[in-house]
N, C-alpha and C. Protein backbone atom coordinates (compact mmCIF):
# COMPACT_ATOMS: atom_id res chain seq x y z
N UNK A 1 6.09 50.13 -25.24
CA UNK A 1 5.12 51.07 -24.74
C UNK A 1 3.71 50.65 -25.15
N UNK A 2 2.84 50.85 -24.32
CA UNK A 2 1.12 50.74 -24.86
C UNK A 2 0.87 51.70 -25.57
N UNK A 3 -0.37 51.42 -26.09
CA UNK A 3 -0.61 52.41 -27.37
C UNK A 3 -1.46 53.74 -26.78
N UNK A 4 -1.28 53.60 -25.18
CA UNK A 4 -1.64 54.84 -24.28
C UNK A 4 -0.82 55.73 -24.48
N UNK A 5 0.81 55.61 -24.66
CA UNK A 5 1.60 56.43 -23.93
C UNK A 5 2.37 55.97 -22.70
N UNK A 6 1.99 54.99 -22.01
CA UNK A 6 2.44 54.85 -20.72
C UNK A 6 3.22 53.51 -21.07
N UNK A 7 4.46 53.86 -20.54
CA UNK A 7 4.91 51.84 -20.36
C UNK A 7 4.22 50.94 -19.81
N UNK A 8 4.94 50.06 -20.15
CA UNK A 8 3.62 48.86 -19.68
C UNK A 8 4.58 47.72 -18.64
N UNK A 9 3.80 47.56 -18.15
CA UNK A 9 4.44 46.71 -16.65
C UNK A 9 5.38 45.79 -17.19
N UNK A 10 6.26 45.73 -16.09
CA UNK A 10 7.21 44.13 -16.58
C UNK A 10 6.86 43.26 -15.92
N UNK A 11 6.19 41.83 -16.42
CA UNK A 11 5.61 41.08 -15.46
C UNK A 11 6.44 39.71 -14.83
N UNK A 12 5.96 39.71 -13.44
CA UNK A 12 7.52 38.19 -13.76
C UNK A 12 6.23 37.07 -13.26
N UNK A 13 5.56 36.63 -14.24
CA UNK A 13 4.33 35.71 -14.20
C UNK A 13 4.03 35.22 -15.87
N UNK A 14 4.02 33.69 -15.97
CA UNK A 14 3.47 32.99 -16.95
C UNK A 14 2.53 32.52 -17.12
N UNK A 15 1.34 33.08 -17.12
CA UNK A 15 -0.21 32.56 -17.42
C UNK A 15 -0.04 31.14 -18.38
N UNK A 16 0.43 30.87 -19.12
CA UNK A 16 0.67 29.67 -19.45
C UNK A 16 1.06 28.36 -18.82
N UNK A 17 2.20 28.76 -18.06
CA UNK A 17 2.82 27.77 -17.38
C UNK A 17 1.63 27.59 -15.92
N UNK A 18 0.52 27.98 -15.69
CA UNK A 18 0.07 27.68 -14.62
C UNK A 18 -1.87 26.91 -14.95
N UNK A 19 -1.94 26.36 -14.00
CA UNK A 19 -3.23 25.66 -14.34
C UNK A 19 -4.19 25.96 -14.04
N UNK A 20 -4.79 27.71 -14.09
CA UNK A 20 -5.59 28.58 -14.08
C UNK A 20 -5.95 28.93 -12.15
N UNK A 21 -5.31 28.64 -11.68
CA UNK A 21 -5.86 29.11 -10.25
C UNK A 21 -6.36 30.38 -10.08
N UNK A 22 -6.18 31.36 -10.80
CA UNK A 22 -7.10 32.05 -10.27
C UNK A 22 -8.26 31.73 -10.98
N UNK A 23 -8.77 31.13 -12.17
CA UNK A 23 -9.63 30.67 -12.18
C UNK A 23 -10.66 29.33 -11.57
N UNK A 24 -10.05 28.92 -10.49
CA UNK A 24 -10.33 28.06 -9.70
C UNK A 24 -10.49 27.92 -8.46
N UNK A 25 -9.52 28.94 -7.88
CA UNK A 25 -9.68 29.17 -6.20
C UNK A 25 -10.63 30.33 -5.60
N UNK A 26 -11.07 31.25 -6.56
CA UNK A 26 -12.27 32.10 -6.42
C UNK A 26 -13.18 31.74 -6.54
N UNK A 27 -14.40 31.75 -5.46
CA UNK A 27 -15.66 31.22 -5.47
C UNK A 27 -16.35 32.29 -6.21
N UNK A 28 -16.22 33.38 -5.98
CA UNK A 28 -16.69 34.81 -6.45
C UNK A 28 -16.07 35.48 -6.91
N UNK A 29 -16.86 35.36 -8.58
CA UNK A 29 -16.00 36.55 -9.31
C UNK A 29 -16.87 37.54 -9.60
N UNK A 30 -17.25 38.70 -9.52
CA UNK A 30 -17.97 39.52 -9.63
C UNK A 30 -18.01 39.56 -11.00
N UNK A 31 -19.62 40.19 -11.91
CA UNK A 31 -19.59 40.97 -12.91
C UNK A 31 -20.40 41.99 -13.01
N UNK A 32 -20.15 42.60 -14.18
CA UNK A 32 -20.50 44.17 -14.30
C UNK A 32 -21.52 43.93 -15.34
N UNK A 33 -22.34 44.89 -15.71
CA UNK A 33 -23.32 44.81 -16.49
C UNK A 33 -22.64 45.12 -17.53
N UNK A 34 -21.44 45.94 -17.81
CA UNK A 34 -20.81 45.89 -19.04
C UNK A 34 -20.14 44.25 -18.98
N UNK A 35 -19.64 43.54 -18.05
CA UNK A 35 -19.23 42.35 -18.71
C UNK A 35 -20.29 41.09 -19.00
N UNK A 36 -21.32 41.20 -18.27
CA UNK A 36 -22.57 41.01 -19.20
C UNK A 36 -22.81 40.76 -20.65
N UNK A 37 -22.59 42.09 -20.66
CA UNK A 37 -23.22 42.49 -22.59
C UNK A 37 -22.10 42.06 -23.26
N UNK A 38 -21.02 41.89 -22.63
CA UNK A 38 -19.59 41.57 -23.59
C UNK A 38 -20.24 40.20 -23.76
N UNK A 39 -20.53 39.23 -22.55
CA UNK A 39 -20.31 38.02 -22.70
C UNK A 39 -21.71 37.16 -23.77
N UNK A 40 -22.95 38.02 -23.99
CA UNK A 40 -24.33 38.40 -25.17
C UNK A 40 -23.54 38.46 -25.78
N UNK A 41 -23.00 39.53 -26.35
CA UNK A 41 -22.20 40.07 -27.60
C UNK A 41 -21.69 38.36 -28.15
N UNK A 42 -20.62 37.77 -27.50
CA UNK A 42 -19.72 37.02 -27.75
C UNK A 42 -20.47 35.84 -28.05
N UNK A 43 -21.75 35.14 -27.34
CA UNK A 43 -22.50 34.25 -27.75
C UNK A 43 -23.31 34.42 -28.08
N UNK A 44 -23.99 35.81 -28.90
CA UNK A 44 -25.04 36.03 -29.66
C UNK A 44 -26.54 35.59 -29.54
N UNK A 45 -26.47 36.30 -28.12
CA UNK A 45 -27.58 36.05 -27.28
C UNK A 45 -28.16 37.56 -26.64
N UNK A 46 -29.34 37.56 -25.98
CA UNK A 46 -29.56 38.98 -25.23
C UNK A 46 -29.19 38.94 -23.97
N UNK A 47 -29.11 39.93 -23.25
CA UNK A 47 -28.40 40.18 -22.41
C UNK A 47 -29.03 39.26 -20.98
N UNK A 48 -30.26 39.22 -20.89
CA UNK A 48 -31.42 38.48 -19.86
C UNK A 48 -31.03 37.37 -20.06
N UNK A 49 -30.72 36.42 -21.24
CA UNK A 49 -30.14 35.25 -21.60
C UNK A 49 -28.69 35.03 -21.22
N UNK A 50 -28.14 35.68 -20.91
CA UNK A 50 -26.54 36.02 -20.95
C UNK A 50 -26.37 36.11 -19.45
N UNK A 51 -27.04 36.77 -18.77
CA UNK A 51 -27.03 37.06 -17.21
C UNK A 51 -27.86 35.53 -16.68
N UNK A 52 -28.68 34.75 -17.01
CA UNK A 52 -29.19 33.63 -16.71
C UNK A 52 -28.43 33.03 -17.15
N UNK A 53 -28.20 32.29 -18.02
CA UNK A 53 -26.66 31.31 -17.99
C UNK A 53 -25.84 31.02 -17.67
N UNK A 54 -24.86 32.23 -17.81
CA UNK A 54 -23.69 32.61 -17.21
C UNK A 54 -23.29 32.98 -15.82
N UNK A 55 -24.38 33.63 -15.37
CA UNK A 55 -24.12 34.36 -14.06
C UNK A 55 -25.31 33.55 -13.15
N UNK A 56 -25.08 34.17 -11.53
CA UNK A 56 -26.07 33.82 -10.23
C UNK A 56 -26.20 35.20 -9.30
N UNK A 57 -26.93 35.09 -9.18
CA UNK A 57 -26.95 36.50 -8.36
C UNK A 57 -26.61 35.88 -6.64
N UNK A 58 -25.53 37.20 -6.55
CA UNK A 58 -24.53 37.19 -5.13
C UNK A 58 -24.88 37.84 -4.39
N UNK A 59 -25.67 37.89 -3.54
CA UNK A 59 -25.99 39.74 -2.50
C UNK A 59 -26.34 40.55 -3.38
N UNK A 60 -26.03 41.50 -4.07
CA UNK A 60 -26.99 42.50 -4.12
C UNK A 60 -26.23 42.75 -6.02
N UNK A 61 -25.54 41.72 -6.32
CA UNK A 61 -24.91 41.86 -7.67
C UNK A 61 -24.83 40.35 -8.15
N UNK A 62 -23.95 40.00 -9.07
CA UNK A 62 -24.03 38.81 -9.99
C UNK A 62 -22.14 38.14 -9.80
N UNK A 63 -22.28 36.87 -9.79
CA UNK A 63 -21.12 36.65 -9.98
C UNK A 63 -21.12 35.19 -10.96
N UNK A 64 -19.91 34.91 -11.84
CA UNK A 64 -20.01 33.97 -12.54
C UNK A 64 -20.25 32.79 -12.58
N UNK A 65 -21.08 32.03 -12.59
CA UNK A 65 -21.41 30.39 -12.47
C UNK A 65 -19.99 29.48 -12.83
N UNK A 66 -19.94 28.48 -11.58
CA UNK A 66 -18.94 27.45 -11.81
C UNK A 66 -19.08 26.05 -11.94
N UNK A 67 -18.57 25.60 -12.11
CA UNK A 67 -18.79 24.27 -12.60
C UNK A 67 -17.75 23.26 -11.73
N UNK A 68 -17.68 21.97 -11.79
CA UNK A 68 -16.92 21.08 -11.14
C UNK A 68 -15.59 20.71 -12.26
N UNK A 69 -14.73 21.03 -11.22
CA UNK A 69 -13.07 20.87 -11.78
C UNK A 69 -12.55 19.64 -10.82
N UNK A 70 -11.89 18.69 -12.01
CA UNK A 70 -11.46 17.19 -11.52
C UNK A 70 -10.37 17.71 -10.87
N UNK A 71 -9.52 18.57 -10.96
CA UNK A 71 -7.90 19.24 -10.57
C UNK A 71 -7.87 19.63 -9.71
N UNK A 72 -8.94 20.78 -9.26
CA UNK A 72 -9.19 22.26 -7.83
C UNK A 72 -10.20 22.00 -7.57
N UNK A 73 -10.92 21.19 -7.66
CA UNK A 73 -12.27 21.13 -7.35
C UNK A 73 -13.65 21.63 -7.73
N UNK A 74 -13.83 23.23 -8.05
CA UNK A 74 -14.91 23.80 -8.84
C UNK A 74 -13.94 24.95 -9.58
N UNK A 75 -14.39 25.73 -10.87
CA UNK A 75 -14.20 26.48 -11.51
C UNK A 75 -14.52 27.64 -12.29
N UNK A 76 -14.33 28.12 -12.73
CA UNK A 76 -15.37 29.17 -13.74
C UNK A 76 -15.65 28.58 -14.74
N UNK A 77 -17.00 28.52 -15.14
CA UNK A 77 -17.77 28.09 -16.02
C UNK A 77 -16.87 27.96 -17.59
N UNK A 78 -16.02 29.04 -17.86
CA UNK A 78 -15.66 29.43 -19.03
C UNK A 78 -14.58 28.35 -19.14
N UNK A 79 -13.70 28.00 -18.16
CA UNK A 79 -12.69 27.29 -18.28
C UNK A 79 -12.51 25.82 -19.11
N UNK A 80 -11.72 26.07 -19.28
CA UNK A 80 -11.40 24.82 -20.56
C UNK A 80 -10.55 23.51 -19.58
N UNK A 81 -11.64 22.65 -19.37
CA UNK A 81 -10.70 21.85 -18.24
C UNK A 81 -9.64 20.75 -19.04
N UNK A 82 -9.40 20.80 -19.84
CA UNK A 82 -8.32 20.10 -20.49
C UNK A 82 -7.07 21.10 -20.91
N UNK A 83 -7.47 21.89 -21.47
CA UNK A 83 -6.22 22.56 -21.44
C UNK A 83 -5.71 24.25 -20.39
N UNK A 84 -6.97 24.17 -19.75
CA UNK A 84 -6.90 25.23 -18.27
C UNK A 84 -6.81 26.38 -19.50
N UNK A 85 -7.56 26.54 -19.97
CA UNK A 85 -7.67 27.87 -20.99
C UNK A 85 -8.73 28.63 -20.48
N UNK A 86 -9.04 30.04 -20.84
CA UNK A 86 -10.12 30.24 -20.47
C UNK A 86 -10.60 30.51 -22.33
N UNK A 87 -12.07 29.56 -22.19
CA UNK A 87 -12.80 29.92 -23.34
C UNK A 87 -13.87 31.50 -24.07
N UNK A 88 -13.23 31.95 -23.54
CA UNK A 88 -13.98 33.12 -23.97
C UNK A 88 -13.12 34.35 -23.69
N UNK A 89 -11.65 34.74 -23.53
CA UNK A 89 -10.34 35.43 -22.93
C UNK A 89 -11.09 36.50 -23.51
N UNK A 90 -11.28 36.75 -24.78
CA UNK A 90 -11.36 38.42 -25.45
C UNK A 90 -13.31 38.74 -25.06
N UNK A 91 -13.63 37.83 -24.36
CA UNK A 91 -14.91 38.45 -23.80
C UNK A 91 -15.14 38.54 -22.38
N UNK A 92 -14.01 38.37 -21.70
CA UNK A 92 -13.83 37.51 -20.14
C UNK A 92 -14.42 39.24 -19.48
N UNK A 93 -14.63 39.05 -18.31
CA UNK A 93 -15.17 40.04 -17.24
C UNK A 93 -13.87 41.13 -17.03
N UNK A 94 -14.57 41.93 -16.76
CA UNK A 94 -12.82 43.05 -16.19
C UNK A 94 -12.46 42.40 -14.93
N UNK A 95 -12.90 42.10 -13.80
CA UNK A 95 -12.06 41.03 -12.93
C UNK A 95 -11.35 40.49 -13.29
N UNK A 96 -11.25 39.62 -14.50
CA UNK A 96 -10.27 38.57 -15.12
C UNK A 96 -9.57 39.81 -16.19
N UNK A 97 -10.09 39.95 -16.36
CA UNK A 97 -8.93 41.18 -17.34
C UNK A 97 -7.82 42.34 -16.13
N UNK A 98 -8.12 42.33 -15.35
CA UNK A 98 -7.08 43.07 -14.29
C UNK A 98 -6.44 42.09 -13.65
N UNK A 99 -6.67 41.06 -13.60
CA UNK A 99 -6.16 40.32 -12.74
C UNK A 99 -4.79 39.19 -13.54
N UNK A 100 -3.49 39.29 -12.32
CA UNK A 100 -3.17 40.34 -11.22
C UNK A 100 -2.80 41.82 -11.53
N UNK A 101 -3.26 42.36 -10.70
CA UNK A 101 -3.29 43.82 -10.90
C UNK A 101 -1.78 44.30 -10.37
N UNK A 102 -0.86 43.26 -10.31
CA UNK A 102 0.48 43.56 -10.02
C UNK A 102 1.77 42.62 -10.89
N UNK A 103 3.04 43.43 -11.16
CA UNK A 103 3.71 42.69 -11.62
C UNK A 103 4.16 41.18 -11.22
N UNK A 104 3.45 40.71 -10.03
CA UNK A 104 4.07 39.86 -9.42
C UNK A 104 2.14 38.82 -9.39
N UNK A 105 2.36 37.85 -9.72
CA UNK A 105 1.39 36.44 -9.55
C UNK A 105 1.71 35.63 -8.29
N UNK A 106 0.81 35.75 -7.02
CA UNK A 106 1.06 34.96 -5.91
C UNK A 106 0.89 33.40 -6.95
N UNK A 107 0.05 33.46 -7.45
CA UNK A 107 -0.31 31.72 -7.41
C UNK A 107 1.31 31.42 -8.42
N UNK A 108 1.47 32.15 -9.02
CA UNK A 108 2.39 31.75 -10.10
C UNK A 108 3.99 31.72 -9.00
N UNK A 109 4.12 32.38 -8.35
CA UNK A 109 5.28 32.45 -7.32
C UNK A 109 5.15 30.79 -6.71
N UNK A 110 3.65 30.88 -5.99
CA UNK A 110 3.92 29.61 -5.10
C UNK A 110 3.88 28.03 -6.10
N UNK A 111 3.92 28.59 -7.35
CA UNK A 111 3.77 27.12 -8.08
C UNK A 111 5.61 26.96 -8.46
N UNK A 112 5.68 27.87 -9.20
CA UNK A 112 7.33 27.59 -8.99
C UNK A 112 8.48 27.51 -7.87
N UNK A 113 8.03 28.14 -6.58
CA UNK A 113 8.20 27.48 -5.04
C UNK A 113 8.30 26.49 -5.52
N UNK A 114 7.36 25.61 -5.54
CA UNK A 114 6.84 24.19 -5.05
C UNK A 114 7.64 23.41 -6.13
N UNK A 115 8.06 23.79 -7.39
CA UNK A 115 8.08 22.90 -7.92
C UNK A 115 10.03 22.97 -7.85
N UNK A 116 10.25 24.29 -7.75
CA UNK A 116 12.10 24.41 -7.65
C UNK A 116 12.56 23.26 -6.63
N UNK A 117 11.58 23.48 -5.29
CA UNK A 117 12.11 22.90 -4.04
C UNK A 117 11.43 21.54 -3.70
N UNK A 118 10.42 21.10 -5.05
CA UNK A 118 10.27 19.29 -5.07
C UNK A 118 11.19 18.62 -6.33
N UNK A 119 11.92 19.67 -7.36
CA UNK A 119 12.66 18.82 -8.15
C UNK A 119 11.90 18.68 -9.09
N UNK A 120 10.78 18.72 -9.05
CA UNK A 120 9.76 18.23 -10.35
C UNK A 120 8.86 19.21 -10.68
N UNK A 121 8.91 20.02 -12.05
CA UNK A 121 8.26 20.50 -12.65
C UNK A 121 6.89 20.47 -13.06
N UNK A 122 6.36 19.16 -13.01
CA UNK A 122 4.97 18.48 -13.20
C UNK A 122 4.29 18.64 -12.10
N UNK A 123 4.85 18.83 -10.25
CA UNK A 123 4.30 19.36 -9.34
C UNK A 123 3.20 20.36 -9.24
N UNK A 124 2.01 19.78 -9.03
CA UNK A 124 1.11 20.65 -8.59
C UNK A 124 0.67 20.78 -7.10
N UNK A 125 0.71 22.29 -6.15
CA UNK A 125 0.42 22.70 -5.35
C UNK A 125 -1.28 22.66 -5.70
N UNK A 126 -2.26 21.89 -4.60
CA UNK A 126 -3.60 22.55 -4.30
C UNK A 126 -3.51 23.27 -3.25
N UNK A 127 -4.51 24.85 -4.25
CA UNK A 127 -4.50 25.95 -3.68
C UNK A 127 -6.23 26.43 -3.15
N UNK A 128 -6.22 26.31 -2.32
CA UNK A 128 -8.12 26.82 -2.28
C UNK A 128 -7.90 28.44 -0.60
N UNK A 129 -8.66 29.04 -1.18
CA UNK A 129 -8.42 29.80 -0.51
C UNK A 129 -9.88 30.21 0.52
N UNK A 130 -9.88 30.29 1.38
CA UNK A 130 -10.85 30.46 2.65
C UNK A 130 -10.62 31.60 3.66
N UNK A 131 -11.73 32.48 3.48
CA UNK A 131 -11.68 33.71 4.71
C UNK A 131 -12.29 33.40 5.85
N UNK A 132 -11.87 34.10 7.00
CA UNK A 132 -12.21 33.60 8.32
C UNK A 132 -12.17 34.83 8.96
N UNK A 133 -12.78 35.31 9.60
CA UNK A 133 -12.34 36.31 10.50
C UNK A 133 -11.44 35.97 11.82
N UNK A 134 -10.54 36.50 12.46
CA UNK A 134 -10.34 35.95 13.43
C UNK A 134 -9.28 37.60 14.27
């Protein structure tokens, strides 16, 4: 049980076993002015410093600066490209803290797909994801 009261999900997803795609296939991750001040707080900086670094402004809000990934191509800034960690987890944005907001991980489903039905575990699926209207 959580220390809410409420049970807590059963998840059938290994954040470990995967090589951060959702930190990689999102161009836009939104943040909040509370995840802002978390991310000041955490590098002991002010918040104007913290929102210029870290963040770019998206339309009419901020989303996290990325960087170039040799694996997926670009990433979130925070990411640890050697070991697909994210460097800053206990200061990360509530986007990344909800996410997935379900017991079930698409990216984590289609990586073990791929890898049951190539035989090889070391298999990596590239995943980039693109909206279109149509």
């Amino acid at each position: 049980m959580k220390s809410n009261g409420k049970k807590a999900k059963r998840r059938h997803f290994d954040c470990s076993k995967c090589p951060a795609y959702c930190c990689s296939v999102y161009d836009i991750v939104n943040v909040e002015r509370k995840d802002i001040e978390r991310l000041a707080k955490h590098f002991g900086v002010d918040y104007e410093t913290a929102s210029r670094r870290f963040t770019k402004a998206e339309g009419e809000g901020r989303v996290l600066r990325r960087k170039a990934d040799p694996m997926l191509g670009r990433a979130c800034r925070f990411l640890d490209l050697e070991t697909r960690r994210c460097t800053v987890y206990d200061a990360r944005p509530k986007t990344c803290r909800e996410f997935p907001d379900a017991a079930r991980c698409g990216f984590y489903d289609l990586l073990r797909f791929e890898r049951k039905h190539a035989g090889d575990e070391t298999v990596l699926p590239l995943v980039k994801i693109t909206y279109f209207e149509w």
